[in-house]
PDB file of N, CA and C in Angstrom:
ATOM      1  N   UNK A   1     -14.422 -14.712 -10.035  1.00  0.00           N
ATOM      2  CA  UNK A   1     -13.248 -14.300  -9.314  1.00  0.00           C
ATOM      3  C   UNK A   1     -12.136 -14.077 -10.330  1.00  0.00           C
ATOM      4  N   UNK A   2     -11.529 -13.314 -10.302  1.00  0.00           N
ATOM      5  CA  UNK A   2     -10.083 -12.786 -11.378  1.00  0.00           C
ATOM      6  C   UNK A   2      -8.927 -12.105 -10.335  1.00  0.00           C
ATOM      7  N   UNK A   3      -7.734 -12.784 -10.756  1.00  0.00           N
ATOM      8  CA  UNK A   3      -6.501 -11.607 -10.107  1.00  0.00           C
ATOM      9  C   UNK A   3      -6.898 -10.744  -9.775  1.00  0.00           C
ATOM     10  N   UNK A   4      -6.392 -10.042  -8.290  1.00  0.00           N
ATOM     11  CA  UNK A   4      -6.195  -9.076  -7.367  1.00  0.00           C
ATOM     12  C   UNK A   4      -7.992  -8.815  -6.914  1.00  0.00           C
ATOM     13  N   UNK A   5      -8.328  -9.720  -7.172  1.00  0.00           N
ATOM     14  CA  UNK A   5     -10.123  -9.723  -6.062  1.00  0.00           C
ATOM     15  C   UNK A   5      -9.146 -10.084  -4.645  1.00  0.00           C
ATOM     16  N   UNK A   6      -9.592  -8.675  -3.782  1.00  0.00           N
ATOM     17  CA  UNK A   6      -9.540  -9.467  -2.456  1.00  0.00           C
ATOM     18  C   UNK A   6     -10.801 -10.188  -1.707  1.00  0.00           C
ATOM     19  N   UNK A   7     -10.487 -11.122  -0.812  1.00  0.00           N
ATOM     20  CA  UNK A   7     -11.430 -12.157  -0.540  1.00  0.00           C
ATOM     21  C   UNK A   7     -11.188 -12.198   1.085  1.00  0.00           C
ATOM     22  N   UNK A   8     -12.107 -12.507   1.910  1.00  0.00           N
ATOM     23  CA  UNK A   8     -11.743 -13.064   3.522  1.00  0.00           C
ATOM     24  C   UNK A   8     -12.261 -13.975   3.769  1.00  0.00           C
ATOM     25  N   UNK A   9     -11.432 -14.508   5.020  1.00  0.00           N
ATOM     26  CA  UNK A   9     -11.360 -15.756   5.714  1.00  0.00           C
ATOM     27  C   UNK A   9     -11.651 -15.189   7.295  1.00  0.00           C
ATOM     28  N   UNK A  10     -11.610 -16.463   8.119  1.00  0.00           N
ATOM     29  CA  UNK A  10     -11.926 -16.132   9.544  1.00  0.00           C
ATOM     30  C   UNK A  10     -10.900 -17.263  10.303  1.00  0.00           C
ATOM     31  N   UNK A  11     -10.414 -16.578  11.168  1.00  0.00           N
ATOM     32  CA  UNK A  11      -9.844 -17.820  11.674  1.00  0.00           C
ATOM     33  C   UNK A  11     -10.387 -19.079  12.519  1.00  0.00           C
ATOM     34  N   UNK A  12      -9.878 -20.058  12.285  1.00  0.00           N
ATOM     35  CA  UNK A  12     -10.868 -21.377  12.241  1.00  0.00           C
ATOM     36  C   UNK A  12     -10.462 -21.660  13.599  1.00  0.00           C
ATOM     37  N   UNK A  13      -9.280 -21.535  14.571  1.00  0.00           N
ATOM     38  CA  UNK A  13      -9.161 -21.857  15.839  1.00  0.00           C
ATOM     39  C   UNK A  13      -8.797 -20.902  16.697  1.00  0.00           C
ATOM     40  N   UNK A  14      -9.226 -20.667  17.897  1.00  0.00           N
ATOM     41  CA  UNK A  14      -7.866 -19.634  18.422  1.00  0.00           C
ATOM     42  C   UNK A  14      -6.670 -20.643  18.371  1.00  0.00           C
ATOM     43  N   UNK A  15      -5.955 -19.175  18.271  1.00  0.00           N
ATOM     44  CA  UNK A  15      -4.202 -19.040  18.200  1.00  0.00           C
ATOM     45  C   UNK A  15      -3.886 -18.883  19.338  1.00  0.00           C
ATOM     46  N   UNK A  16      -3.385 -19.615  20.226  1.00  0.00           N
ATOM     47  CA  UNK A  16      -2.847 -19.341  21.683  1.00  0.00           C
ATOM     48  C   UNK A  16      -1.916 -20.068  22.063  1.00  0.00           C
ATOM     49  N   UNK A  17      -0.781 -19.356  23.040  1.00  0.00           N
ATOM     50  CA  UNK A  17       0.220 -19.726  23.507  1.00  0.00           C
ATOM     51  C   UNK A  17       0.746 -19.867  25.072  1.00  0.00           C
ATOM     52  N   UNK A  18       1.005 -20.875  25.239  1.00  0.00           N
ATOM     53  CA  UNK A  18       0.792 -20.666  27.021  1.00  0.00           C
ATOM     54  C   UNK A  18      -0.266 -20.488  27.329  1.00  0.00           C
ATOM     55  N   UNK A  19      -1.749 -20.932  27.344  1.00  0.00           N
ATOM     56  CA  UNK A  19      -2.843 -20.344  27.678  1.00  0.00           C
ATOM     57  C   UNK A  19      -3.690 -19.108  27.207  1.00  0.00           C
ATOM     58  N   UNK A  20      -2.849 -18.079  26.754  1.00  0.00           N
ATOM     59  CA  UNK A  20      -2.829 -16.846  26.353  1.00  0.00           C
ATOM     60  C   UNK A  20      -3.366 -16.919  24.429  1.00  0.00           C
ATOM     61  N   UNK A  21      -4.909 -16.517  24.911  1.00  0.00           N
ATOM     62  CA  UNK A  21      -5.215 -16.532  23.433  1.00  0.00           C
ATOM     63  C   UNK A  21      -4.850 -15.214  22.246  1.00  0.00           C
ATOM     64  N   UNK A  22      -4.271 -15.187  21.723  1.00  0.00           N
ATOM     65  CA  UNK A  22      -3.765 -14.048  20.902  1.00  0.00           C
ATOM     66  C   UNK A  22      -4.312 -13.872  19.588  1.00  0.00           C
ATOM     67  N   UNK A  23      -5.090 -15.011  18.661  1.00  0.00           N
ATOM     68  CA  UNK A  23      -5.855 -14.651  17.704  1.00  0.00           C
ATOM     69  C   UNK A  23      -7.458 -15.293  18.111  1.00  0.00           C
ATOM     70  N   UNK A  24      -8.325 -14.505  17.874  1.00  0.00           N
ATOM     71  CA  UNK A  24      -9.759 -15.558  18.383  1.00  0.00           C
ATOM     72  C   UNK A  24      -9.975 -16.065  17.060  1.00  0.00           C
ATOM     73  N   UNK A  25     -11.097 -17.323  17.386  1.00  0.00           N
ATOM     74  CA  UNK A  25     -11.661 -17.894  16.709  1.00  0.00           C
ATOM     75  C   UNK A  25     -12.445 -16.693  15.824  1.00  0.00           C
ATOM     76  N   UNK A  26     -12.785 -16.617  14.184  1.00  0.00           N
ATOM     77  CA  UNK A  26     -13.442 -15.513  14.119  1.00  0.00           C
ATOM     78  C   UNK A  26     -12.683 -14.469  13.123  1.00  0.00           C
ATOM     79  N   UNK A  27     -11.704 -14.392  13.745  1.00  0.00           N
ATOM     80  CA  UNK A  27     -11.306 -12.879  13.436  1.00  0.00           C
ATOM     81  C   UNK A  27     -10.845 -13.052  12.184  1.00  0.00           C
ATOM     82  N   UNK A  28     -11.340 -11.516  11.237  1.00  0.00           N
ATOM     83  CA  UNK A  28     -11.539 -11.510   9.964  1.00  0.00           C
ATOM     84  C   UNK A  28      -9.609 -11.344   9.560  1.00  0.00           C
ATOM     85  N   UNK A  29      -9.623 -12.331   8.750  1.00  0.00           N
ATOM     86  CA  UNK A  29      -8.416 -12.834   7.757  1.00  0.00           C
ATOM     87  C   UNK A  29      -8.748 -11.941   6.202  1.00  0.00           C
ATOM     88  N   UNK A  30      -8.002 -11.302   5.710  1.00  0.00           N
ATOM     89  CA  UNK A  30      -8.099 -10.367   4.508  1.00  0.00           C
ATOM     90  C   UNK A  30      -6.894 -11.362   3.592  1.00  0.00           C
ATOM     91  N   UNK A  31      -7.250 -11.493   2.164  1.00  0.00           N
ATOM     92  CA  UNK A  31      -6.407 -12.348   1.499  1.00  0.00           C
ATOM     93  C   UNK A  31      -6.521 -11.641  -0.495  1.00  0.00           C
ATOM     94  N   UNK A  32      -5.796 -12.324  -1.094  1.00  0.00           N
ATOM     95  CA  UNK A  32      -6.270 -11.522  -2.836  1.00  0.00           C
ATOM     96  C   UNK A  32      -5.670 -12.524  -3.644  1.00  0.00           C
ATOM     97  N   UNK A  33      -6.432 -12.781  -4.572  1.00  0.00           N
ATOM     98  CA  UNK A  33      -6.091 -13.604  -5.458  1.00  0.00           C
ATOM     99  C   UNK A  33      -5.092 -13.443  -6.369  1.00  0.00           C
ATOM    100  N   UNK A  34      -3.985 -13.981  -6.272  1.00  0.00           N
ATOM    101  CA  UNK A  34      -2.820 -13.399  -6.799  1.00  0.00           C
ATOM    102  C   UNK A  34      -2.395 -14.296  -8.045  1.00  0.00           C
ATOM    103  N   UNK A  35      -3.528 -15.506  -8.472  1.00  0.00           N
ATOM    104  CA  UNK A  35      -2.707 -16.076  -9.761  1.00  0.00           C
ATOM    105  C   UNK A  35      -4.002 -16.806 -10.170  1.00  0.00           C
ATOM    106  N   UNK A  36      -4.326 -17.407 -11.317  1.00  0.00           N
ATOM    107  CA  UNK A  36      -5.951 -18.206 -11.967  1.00  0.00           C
ATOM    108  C   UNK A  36      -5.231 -18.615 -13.508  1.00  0.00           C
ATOM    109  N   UNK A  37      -6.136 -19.403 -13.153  1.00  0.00           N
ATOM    110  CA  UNK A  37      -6.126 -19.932 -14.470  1.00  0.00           C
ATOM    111  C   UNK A  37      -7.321 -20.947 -14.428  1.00  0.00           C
ATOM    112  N   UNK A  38      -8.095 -21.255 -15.534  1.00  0.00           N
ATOM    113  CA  UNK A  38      -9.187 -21.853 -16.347  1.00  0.00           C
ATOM    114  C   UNK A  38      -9.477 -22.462 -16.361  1.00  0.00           C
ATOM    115  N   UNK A  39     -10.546 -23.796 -16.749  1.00  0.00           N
ATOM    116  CA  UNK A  39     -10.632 -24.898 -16.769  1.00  0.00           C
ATOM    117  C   UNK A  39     -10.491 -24.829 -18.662  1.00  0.00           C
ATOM    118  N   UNK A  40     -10.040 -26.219 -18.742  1.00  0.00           N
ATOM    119  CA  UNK A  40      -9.472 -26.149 -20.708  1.00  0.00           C
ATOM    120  C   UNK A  40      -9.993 -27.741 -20.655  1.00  0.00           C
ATOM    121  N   UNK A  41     -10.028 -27.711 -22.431  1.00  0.00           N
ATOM    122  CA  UNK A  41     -10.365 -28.927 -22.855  1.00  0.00           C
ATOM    123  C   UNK A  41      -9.330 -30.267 -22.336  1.00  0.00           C
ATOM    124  N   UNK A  42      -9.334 -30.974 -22.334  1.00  0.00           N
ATOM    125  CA  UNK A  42      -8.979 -32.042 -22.164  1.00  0.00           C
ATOM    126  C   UNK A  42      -8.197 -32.789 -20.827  1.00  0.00           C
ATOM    127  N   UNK A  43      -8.973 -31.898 -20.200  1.00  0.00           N
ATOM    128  CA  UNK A  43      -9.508 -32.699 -18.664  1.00  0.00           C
ATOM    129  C   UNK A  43      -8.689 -31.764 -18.045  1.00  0.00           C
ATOM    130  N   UNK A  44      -7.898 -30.824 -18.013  1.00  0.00           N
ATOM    131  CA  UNK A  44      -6.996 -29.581 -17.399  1.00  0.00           C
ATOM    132  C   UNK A  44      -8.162 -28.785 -16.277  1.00  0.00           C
ATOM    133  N   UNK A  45      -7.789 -28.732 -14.696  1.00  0.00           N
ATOM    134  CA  UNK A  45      -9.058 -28.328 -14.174  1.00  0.00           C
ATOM    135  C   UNK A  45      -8.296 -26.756 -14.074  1.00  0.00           C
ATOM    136  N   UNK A  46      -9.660 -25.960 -13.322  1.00  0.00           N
ATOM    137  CA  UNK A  46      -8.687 -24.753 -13.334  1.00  0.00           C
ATOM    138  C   UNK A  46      -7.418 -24.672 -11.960  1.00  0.00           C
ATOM    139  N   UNK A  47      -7.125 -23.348 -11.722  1.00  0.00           N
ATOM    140  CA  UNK A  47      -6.670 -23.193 -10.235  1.00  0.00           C
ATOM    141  C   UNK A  47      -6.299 -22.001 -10.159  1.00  0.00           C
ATOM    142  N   UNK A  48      -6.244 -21.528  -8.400  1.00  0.00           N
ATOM    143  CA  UNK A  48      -5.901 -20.601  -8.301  1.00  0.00           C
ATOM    144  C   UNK A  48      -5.406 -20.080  -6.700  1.00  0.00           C
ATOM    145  N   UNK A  49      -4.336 -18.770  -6.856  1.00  0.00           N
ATOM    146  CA  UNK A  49      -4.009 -18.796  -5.572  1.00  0.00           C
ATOM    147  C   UNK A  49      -4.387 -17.631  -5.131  1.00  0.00           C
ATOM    148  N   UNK A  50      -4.330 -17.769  -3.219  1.00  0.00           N
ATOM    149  CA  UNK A  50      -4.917 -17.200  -2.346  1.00  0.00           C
ATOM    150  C   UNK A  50      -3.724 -16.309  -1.421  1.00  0.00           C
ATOM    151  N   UNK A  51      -3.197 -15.364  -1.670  1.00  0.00           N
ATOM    152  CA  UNK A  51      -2.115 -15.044  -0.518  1.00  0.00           C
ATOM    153  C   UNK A  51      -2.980 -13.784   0.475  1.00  0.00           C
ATOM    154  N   UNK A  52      -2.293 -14.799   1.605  1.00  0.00           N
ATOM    155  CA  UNK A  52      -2.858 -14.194   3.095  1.00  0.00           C
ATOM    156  C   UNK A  52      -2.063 -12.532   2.927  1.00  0.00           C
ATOM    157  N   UNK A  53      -3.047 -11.324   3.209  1.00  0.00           N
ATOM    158  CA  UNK A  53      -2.271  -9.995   3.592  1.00  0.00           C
ATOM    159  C   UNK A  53      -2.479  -9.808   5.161  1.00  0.00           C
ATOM    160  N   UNK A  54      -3.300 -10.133   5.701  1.00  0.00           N
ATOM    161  CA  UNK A  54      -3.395  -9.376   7.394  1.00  0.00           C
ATOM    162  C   UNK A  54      -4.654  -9.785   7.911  1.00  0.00           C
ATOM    163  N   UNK A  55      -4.468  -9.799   9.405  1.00  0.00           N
ATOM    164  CA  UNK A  55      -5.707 -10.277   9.868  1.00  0.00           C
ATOM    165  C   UNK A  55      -5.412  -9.426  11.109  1.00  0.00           C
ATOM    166  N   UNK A  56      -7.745  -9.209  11.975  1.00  0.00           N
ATOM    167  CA  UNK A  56      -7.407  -8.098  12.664  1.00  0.00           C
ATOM    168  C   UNK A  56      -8.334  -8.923  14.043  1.00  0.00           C
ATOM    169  N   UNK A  57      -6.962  -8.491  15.116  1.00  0.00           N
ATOM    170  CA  UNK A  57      -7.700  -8.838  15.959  1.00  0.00           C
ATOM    171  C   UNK A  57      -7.747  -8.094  17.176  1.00  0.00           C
ATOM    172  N   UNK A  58      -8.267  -8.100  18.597  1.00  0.00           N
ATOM    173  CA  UNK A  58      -8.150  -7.084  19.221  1.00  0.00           C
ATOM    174  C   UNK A  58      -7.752  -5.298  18.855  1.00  0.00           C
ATOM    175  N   UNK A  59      -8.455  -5.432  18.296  1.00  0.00           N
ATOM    176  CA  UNK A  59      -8.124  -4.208  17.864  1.00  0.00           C
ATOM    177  C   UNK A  59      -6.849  -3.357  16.875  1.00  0.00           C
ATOM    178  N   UNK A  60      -6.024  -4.454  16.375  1.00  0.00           N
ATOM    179  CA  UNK A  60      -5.066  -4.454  15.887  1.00  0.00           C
ATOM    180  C   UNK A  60      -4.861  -4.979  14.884  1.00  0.00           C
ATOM    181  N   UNK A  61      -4.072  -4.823  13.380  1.00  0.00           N
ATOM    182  CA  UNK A  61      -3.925  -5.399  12.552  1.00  0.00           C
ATOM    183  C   UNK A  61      -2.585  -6.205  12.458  1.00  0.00           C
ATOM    184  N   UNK A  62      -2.525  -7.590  12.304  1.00  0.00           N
ATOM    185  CA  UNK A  62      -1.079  -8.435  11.726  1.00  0.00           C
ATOM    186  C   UNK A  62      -0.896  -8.244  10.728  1.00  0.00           C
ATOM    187  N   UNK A  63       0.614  -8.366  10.057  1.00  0.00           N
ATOM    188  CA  UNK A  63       0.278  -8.997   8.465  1.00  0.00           C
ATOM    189  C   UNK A  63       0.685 -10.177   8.874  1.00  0.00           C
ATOM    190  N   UNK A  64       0.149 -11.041   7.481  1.00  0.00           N
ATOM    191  CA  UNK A  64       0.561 -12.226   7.635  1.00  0.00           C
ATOM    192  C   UNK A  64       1.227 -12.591   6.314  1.00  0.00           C
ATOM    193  N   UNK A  65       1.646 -13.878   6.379  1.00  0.00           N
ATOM    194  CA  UNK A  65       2.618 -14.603   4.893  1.00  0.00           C
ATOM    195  C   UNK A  65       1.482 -15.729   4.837  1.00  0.00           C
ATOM    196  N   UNK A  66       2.233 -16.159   3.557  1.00  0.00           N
ATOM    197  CA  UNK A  66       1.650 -17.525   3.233  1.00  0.00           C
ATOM    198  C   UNK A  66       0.621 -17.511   1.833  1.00  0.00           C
ATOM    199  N   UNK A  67       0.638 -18.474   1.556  1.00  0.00           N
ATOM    200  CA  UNK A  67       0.281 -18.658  -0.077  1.00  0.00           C
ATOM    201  C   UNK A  67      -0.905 -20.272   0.259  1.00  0.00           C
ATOM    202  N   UNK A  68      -2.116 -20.188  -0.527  1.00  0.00           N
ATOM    203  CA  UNK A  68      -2.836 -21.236  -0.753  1.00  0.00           C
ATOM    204  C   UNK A  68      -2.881 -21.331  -2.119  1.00  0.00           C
ATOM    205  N   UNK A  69      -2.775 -22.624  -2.823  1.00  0.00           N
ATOM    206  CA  UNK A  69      -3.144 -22.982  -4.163  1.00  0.00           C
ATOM    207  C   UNK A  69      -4.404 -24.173  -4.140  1.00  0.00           C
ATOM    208  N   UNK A  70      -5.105 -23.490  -4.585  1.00  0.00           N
ATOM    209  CA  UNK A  70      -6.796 -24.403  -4.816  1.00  0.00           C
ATOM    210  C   UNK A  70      -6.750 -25.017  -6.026  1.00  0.00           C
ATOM    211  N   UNK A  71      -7.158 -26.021  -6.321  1.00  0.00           N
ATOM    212  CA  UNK A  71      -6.943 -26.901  -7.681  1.00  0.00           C
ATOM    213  C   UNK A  71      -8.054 -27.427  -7.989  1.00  0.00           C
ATOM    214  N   UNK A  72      -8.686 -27.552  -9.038  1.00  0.00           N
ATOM    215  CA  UNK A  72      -9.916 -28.101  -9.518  1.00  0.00           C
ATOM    216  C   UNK A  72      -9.568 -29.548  -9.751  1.00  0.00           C
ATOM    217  N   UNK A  73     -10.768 -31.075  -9.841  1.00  0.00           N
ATOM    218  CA  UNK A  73     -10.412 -31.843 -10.076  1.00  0.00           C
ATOM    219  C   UNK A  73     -10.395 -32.325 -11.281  1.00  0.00           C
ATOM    220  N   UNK A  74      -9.256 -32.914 -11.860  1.00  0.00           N
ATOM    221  CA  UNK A  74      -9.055 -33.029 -13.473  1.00  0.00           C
ATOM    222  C   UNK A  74      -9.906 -33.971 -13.597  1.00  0.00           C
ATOM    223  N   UNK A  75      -9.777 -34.390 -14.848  1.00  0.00           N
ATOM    224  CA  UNK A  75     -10.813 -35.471 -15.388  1.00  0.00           C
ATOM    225  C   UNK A  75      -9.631 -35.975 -16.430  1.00  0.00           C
ATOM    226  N   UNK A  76      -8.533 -36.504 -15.690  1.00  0.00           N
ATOM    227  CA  UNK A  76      -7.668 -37.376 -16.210  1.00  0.00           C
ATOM    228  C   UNK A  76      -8.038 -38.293 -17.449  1.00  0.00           C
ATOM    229  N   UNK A  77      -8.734 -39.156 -16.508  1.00  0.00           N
ATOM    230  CA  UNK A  77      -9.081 -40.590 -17.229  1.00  0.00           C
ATOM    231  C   UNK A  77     -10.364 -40.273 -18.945  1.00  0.00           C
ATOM    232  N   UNK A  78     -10.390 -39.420 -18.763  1.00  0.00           N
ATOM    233  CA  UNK A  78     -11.127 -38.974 -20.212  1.00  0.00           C
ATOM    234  C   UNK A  78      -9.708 -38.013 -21.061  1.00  0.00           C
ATOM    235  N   UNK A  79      -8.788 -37.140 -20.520  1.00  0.00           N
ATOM    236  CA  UNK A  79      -7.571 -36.485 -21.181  1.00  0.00           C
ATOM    237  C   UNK A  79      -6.995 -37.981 -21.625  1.00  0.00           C
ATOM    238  N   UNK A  80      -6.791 -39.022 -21.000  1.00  0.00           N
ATOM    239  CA  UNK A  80      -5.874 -40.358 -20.938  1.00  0.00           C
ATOM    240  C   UNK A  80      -6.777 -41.122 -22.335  1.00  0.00           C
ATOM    241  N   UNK A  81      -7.747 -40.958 -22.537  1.00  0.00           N
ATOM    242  CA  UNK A  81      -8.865 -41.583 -23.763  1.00  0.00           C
ATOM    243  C   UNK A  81      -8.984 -40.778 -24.976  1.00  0.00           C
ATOM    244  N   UNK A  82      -7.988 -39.567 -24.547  1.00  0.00           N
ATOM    245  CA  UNK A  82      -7.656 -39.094 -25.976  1.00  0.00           C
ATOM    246  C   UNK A  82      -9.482 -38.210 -26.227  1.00  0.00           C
ATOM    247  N   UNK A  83     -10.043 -37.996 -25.424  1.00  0.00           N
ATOM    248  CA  UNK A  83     -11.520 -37.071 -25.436  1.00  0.00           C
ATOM    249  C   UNK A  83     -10.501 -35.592 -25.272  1.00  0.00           C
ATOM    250  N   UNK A  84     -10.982 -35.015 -26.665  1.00  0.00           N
ATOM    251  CA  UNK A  84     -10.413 -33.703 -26.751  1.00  0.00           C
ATOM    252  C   UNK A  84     -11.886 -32.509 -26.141  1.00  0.00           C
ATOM    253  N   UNK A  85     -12.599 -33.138 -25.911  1.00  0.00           N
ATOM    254  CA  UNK A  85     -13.837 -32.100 -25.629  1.00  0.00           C
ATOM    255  C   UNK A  85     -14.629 -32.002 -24.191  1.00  0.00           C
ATOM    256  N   UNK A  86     -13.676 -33.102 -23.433  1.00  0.00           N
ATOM    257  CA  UNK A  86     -14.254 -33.156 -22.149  1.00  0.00           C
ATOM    258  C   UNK A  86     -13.104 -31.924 -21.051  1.00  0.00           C
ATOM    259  N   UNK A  87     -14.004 -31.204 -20.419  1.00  0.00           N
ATOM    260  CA  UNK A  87     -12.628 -30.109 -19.772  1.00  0.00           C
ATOM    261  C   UNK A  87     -12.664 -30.124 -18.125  1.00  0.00           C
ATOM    262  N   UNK A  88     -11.937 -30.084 -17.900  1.00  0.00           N
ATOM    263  CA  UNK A  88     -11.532 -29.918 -16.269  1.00  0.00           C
ATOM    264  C   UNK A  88     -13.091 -29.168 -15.557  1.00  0.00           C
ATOM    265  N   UNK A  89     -12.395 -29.605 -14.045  1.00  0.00           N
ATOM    266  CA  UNK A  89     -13.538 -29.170 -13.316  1.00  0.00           C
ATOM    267  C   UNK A  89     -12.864 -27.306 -12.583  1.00  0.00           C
ATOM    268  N   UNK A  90     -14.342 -26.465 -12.388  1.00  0.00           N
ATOM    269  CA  UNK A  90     -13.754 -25.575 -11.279  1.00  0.00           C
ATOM    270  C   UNK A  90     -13.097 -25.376 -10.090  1.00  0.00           C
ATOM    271  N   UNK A  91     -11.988 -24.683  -9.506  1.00  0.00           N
ATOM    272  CA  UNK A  91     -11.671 -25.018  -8.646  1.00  0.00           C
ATOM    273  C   UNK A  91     -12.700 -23.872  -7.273  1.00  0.00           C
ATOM    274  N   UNK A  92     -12.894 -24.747  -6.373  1.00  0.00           N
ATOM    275  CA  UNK A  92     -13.408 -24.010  -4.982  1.00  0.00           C
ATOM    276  C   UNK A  92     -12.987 -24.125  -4.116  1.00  0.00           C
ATOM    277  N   UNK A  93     -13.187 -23.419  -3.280  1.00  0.00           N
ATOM    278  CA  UNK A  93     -13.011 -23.795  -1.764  1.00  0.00           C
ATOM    279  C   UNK A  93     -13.566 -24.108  -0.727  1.00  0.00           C
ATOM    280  N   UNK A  94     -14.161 -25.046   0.020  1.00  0.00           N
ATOM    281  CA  UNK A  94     -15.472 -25.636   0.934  1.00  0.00           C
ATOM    282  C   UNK A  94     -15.624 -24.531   2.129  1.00  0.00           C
ATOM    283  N   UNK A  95     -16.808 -24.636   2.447  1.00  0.00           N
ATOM    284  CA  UNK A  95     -16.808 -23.601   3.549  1.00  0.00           C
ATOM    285  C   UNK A  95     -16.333 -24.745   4.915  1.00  0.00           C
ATOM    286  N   UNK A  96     -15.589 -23.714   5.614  1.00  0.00           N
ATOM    287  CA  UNK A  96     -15.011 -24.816   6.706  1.00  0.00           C
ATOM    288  C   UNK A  96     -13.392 -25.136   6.582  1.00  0.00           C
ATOM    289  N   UNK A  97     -12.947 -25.319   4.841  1.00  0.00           N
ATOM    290  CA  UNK A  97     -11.851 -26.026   5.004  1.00  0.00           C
ATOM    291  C   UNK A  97     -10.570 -24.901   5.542  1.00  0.00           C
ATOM    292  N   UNK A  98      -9.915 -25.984   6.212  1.00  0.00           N
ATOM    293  CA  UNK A  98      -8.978 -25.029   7.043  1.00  0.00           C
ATOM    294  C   UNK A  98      -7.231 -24.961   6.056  1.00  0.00           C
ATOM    295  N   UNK A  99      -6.636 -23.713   5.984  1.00  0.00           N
ATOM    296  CA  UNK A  99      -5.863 -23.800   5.419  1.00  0.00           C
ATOM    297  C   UNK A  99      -4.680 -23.072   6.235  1.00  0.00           C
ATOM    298  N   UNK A 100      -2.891 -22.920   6.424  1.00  0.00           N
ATOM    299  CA  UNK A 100      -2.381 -22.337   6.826  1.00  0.00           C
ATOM    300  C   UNK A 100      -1.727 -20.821   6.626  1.00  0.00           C
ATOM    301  N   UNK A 101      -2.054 -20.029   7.374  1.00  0.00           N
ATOM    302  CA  UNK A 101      -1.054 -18.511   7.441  1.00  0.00           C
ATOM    303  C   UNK A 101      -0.548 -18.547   8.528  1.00  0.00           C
ATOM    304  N   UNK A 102       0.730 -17.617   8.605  1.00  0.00           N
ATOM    305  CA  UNK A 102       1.910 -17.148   9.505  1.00  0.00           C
ATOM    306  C   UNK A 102       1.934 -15.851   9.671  1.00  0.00           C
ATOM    307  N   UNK A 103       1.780 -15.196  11.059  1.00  0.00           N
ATOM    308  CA  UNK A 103       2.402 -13.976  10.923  1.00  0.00           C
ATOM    309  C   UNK A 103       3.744 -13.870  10.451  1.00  0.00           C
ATOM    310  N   UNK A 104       3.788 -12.354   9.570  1.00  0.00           N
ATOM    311  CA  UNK A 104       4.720 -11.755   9.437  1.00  0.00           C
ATOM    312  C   UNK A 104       5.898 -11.095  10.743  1.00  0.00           C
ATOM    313  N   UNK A 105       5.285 -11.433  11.601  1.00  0.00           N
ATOM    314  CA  UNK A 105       5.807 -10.646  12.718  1.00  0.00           C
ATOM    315  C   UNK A 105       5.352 -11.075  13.846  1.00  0.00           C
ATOM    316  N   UNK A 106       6.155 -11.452  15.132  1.00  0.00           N
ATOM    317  CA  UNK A 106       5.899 -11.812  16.452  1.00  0.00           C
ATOM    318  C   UNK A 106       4.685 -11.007  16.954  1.00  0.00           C
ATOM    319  N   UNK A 107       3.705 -11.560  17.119  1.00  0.00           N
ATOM    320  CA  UNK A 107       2.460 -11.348  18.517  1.00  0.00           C
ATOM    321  C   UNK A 107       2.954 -11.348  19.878  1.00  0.00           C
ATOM    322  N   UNK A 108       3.127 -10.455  20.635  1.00  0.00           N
ATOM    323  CA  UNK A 108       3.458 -10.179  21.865  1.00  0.00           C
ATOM    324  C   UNK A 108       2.063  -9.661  23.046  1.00  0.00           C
ATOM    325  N   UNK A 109       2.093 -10.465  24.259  1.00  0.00           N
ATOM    326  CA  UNK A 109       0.934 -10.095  24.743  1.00  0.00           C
ATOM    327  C   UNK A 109       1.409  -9.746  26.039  1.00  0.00           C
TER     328      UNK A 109
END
């Protein structure tokens, strides 16, 4: 994965208001990697971010806002021991895990 890969998501619940479901469960979330960086020697993990562009549902496209930052897990306690050769872990993302976006703009039904 490198800057400006776009990537999708699905939305993990419906979105509904008053009863009235306005995003389904499902519906394809479009997003692009807008920042990375590496895993490095001495326990530094990598990371990287995810900004939401639009998601489509009924037949219609939103945009949306919002920013995710994914973080790999360091390996502190070996950087803290002065190990110059041990390096951070990759960062991922689990299938399942749920993260937040906002429309850009009121959903009206």
């Amino acid at each position: 994965m490198k800057e400006g890969d776009d990537v999708v998501f699905q939305i993990a619940n419906d979105v509904a208001e008053n009863g009235t479901v306005f995003l389904r469960r499902g519906a394809p979330v479009k997003a692009k990697i807008t920042w990375k960086t590496g895993k490095a020697i001495g326990g530094k993990s990598a990371k990287f971010e995810v900004t939401f562009v639009s998601v489509n549902a009924n037949g219609k496209t939103w945009q949306l806002k919002g920013k995710h930052r994914q973080e790999g897990k360091g390996n502190t306690v070996a950087a803290l021991l002065g190990s110059m050769l041990v390096s951070g872990h990759s960062a991922t993302m689990s299938p399942g895990q749920i993260v937040t976006a906002f429309t850009a703009e009121p959903i009206e039904g």
